[in-house]
C-alpha atoms as a PDB file:
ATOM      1  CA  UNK A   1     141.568  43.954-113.484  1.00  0.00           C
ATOM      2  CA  UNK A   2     138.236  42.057-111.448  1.00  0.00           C
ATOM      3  CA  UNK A   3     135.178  44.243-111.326  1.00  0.00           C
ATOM      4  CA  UNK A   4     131.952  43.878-110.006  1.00  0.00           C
ATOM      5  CA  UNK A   5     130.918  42.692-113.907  1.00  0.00           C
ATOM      6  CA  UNK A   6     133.103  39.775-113.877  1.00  0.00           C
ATOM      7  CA  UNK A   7     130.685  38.163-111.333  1.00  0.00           C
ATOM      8  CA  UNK A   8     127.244  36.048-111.439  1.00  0.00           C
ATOM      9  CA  UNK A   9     124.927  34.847-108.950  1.00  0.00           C
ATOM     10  CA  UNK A  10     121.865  33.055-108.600  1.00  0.00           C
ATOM     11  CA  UNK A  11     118.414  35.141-108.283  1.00  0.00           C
ATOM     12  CA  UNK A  12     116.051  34.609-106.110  1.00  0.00           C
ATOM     13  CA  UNK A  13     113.807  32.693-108.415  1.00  0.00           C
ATOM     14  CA  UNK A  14     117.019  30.643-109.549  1.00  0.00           C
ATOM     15  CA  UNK A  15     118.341  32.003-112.990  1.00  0.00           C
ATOM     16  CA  UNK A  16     121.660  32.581-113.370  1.00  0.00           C
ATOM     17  CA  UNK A  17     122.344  36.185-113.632  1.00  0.00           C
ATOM     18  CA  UNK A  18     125.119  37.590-114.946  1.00  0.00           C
ATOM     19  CA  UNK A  19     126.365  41.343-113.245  1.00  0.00           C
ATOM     20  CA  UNK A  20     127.746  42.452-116.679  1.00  0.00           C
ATOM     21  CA  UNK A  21     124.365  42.911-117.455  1.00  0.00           C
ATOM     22  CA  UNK A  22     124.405  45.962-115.085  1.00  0.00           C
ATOM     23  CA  UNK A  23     127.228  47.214-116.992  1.00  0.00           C
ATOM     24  CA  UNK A  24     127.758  50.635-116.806  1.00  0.00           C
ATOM     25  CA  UNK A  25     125.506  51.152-114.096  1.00  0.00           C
ATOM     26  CA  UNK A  26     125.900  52.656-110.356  1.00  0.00           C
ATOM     27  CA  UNK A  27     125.131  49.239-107.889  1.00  0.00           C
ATOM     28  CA  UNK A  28     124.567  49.279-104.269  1.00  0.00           C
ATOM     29  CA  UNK A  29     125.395  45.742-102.999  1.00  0.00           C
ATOM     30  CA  UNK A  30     123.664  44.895 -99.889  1.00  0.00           C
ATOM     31  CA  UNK A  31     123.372  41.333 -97.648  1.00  0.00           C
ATOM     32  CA  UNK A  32     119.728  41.553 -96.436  1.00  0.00           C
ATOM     33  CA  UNK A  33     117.628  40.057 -93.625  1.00  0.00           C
ATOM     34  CA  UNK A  34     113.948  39.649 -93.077  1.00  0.00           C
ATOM     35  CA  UNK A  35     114.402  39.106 -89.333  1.00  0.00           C
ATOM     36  CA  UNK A  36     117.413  41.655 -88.689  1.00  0.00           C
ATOM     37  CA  UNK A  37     116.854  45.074 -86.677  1.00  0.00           C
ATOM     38  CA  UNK A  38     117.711  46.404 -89.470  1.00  0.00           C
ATOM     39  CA  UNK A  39     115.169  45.155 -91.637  1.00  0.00           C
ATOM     40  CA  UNK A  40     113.296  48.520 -92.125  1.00  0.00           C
ATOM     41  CA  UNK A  41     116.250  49.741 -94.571  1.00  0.00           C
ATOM     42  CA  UNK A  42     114.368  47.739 -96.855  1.00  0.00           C
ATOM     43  CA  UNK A  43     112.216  50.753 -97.850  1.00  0.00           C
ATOM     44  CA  UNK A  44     115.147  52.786 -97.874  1.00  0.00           C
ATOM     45  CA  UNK A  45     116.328  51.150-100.580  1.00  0.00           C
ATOM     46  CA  UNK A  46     113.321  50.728-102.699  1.00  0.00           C
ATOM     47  CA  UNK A  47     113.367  54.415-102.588  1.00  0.00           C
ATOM     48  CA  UNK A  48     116.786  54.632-103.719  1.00  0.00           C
ATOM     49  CA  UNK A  49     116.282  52.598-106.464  1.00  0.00           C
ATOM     50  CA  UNK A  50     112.734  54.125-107.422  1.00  0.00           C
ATOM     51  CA  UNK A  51     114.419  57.613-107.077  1.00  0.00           C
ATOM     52  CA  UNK A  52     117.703  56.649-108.898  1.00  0.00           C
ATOM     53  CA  UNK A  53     117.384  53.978-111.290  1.00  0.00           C
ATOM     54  CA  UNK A  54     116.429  56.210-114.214  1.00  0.00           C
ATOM     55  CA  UNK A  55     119.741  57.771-113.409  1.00  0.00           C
ATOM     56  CA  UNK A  56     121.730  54.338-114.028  1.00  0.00           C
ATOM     57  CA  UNK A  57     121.454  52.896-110.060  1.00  0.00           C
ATOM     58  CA  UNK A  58     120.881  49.376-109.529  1.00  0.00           C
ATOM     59  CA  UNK A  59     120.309  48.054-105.928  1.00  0.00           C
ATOM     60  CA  UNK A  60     121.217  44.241-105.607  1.00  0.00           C
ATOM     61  CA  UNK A  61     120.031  42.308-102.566  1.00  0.00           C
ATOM     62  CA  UNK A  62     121.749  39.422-101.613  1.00  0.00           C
ATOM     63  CA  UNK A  63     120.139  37.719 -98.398  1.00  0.00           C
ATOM     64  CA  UNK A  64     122.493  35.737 -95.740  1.00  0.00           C
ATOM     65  CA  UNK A  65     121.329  33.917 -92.861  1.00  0.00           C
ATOM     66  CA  UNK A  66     125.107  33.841 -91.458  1.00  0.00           C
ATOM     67  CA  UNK A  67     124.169  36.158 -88.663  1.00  0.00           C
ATOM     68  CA  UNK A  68     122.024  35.108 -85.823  1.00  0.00           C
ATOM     69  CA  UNK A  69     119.775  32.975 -88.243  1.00  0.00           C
ATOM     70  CA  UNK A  70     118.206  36.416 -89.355  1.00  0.00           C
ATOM     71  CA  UNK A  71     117.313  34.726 -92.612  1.00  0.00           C
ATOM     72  CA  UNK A  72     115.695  31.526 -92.302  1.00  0.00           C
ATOM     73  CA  UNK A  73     113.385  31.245 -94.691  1.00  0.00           C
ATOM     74  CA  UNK A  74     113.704  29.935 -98.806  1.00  0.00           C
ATOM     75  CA  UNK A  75     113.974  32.118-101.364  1.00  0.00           C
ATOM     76  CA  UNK A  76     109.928  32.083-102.630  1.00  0.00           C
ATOM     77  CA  UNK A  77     109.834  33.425 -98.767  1.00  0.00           C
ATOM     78  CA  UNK A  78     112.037  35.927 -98.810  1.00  0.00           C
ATOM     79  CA  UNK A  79     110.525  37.081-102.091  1.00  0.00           C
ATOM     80  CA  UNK A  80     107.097  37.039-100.718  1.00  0.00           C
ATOM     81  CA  UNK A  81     107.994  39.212 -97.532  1.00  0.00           C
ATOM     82  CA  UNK A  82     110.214  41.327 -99.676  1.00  0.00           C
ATOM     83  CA  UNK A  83     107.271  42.387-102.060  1.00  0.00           C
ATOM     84  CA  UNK A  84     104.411  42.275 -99.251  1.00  0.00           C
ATOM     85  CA  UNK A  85     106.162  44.065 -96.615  1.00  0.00           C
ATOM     86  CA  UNK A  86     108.496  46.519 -98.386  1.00  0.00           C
ATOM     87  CA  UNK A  87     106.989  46.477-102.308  1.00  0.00           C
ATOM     88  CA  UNK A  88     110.532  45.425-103.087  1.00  0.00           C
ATOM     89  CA  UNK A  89     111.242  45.221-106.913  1.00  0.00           C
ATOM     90  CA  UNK A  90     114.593  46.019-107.222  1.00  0.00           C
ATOM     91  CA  UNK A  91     116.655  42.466-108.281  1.00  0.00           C
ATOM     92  CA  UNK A  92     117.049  40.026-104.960  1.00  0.00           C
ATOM     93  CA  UNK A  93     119.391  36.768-105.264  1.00  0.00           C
ATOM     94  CA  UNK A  94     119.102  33.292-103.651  1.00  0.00           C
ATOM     95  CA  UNK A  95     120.708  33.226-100.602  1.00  0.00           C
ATOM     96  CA  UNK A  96     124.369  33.158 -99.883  1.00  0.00           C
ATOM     97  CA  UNK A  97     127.497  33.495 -97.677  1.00  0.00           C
ATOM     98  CA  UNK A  98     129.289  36.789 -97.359  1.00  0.00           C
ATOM     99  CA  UNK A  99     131.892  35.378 -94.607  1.00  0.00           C
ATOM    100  CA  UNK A 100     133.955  32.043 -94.568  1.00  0.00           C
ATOM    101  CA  UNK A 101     134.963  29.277 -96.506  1.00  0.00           C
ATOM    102  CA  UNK A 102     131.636  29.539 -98.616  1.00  0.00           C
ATOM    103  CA  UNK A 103     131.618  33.352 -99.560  1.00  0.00           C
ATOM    104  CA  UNK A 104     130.026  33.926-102.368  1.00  0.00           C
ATOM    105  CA  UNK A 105     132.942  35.399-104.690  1.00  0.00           C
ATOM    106  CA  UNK A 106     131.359  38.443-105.605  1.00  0.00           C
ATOM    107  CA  UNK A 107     131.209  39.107-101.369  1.00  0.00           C
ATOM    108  CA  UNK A 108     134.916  37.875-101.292  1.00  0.00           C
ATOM    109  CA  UNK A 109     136.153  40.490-104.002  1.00  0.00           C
ATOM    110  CA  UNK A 110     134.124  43.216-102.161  1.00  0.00           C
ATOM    111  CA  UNK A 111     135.205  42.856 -98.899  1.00  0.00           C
ATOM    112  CA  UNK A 112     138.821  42.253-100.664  1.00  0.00           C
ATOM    113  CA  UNK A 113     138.571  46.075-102.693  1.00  0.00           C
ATOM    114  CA  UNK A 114     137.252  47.510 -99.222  1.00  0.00           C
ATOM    115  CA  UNK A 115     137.869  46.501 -95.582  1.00  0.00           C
ATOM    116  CA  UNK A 116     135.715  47.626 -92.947  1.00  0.00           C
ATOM    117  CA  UNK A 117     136.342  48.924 -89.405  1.00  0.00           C
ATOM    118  CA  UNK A 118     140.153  48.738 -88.727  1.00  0.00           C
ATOM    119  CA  UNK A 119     140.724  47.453 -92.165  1.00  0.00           C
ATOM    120  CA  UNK A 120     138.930  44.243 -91.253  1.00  0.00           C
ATOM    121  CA  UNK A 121     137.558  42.303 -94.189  1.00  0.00           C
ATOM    122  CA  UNK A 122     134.637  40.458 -92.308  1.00  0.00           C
ATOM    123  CA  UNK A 123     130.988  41.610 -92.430  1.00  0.00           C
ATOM    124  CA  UNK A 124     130.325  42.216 -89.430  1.00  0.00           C
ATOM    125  CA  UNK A 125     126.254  42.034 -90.039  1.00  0.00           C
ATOM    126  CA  UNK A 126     123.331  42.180 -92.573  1.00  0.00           C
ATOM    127  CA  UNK A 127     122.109  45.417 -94.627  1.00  0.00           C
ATOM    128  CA  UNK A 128     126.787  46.011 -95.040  1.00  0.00           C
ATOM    129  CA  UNK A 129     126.741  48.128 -97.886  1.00  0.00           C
ATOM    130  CA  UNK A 130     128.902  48.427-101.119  1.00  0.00           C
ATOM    131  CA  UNK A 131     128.933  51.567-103.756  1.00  0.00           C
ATOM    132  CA  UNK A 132     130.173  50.135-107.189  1.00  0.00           C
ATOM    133  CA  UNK A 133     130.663  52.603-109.472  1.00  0.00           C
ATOM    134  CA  UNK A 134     130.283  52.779-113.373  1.00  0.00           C
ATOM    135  CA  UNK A 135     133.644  51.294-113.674  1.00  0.00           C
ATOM    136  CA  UNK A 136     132.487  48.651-111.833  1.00  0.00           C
ATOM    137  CA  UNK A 137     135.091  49.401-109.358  1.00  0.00           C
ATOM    138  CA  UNK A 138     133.887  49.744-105.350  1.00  0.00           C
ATOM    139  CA  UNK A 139     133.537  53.527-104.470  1.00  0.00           C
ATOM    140  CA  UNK A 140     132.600  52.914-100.539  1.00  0.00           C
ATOM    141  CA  UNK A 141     131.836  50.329 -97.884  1.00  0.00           C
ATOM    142  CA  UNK A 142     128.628  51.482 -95.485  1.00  0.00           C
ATOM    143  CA  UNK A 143     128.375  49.244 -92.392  1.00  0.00           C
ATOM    144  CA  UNK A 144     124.535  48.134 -91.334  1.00  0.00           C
ATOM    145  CA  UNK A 145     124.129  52.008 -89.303  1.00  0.00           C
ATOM    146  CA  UNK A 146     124.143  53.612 -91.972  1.00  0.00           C
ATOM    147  CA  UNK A 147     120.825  54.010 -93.690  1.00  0.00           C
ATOM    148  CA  UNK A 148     120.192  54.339 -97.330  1.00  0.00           C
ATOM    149  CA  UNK A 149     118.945  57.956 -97.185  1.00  0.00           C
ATOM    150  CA  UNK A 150     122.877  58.637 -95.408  1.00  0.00           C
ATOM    151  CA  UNK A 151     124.499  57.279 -98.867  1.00  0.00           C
ATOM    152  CA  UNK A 152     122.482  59.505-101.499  1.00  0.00           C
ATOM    153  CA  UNK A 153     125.031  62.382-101.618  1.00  0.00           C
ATOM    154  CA  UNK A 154     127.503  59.263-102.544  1.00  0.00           C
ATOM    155  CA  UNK A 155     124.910  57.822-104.732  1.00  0.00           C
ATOM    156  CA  UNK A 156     124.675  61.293-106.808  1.00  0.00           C
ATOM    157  CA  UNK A 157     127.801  61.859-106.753  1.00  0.00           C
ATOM    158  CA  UNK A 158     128.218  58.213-108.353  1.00  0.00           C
ATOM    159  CA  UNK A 159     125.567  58.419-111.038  1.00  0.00           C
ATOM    160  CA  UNK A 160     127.344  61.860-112.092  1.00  0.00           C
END
């Protein structure tokens, strides 16, 4: 059985980072944007994660330029906005694909263990949302509407 621990990515400052570290823990998976309408989530989720992550939560950030070039900058920018904008310190990754032949396998198991709209796989924007619980298993897919103060209930519930 695949779980969210069997993956790794890249972090934003270029170390290999393996998600069993996080074992055990509640994640909320999220492709980001620093030029998305959507953007302002950011402090939604640092608050999650400063209000849940004694609890076990772990919010991962994953930027993707694959949507109206809403991400154009390198990863030292992203990181830069990220902290001077939004105080961001929960863990951010280089940038990847979440759609297409280049999908970053971690995106291609999520959007395998839960289909959006209509049971379509796609994300269909930045700041999609996946619940992964301590199993490492996905609990819920938010799409980019639905603001991190919506999934706390989910989040508790989650943690336990």
């Amino acid at each position: 059985m695949t779980t969210a621990y069997d993956f790794s990515a890249i972090d934003i400052d270029g170390h290999d980072q393996a998600l069993s570290d996080y074992s055990g823990k509640v994640l909320l998976v999220v492709n980001v944007a620093s030029k998305c309408g959507f953007t302002p989530q950011y402090a939604g989720l640092q608050d999650l994660w400063q209000k849940y992550r004694e609890r076990g939560l772990v919010v991962l950030g994953f930027p993707c330029d694959q949507f109206s070039h809403q991400e154009p900058g390198d990863e030292a920018e992203i990181k830069n906005f990220c902290t001077l904008t939004y105080d961001v310190d929960f863990p951010m990754f280089a940038k990847i694909d979440v759609n297409g032949a280049k999908a970053h396998p971690l995106w291609k198991w999520l959007k395998d263990e839960k289909g959006g709209l209509l049971g379509i796989g796609a994300i269909k924007w930045n700041f999609s949302k996946f619940l992964v619980g301590r199993d490492g298993r996905v609990i819920k897919r938010y799409a980019p509407t639905d603001t991190p103060q919506s999934m706390a209930k989910d989040i508790e519930a989650a943690l336990g």
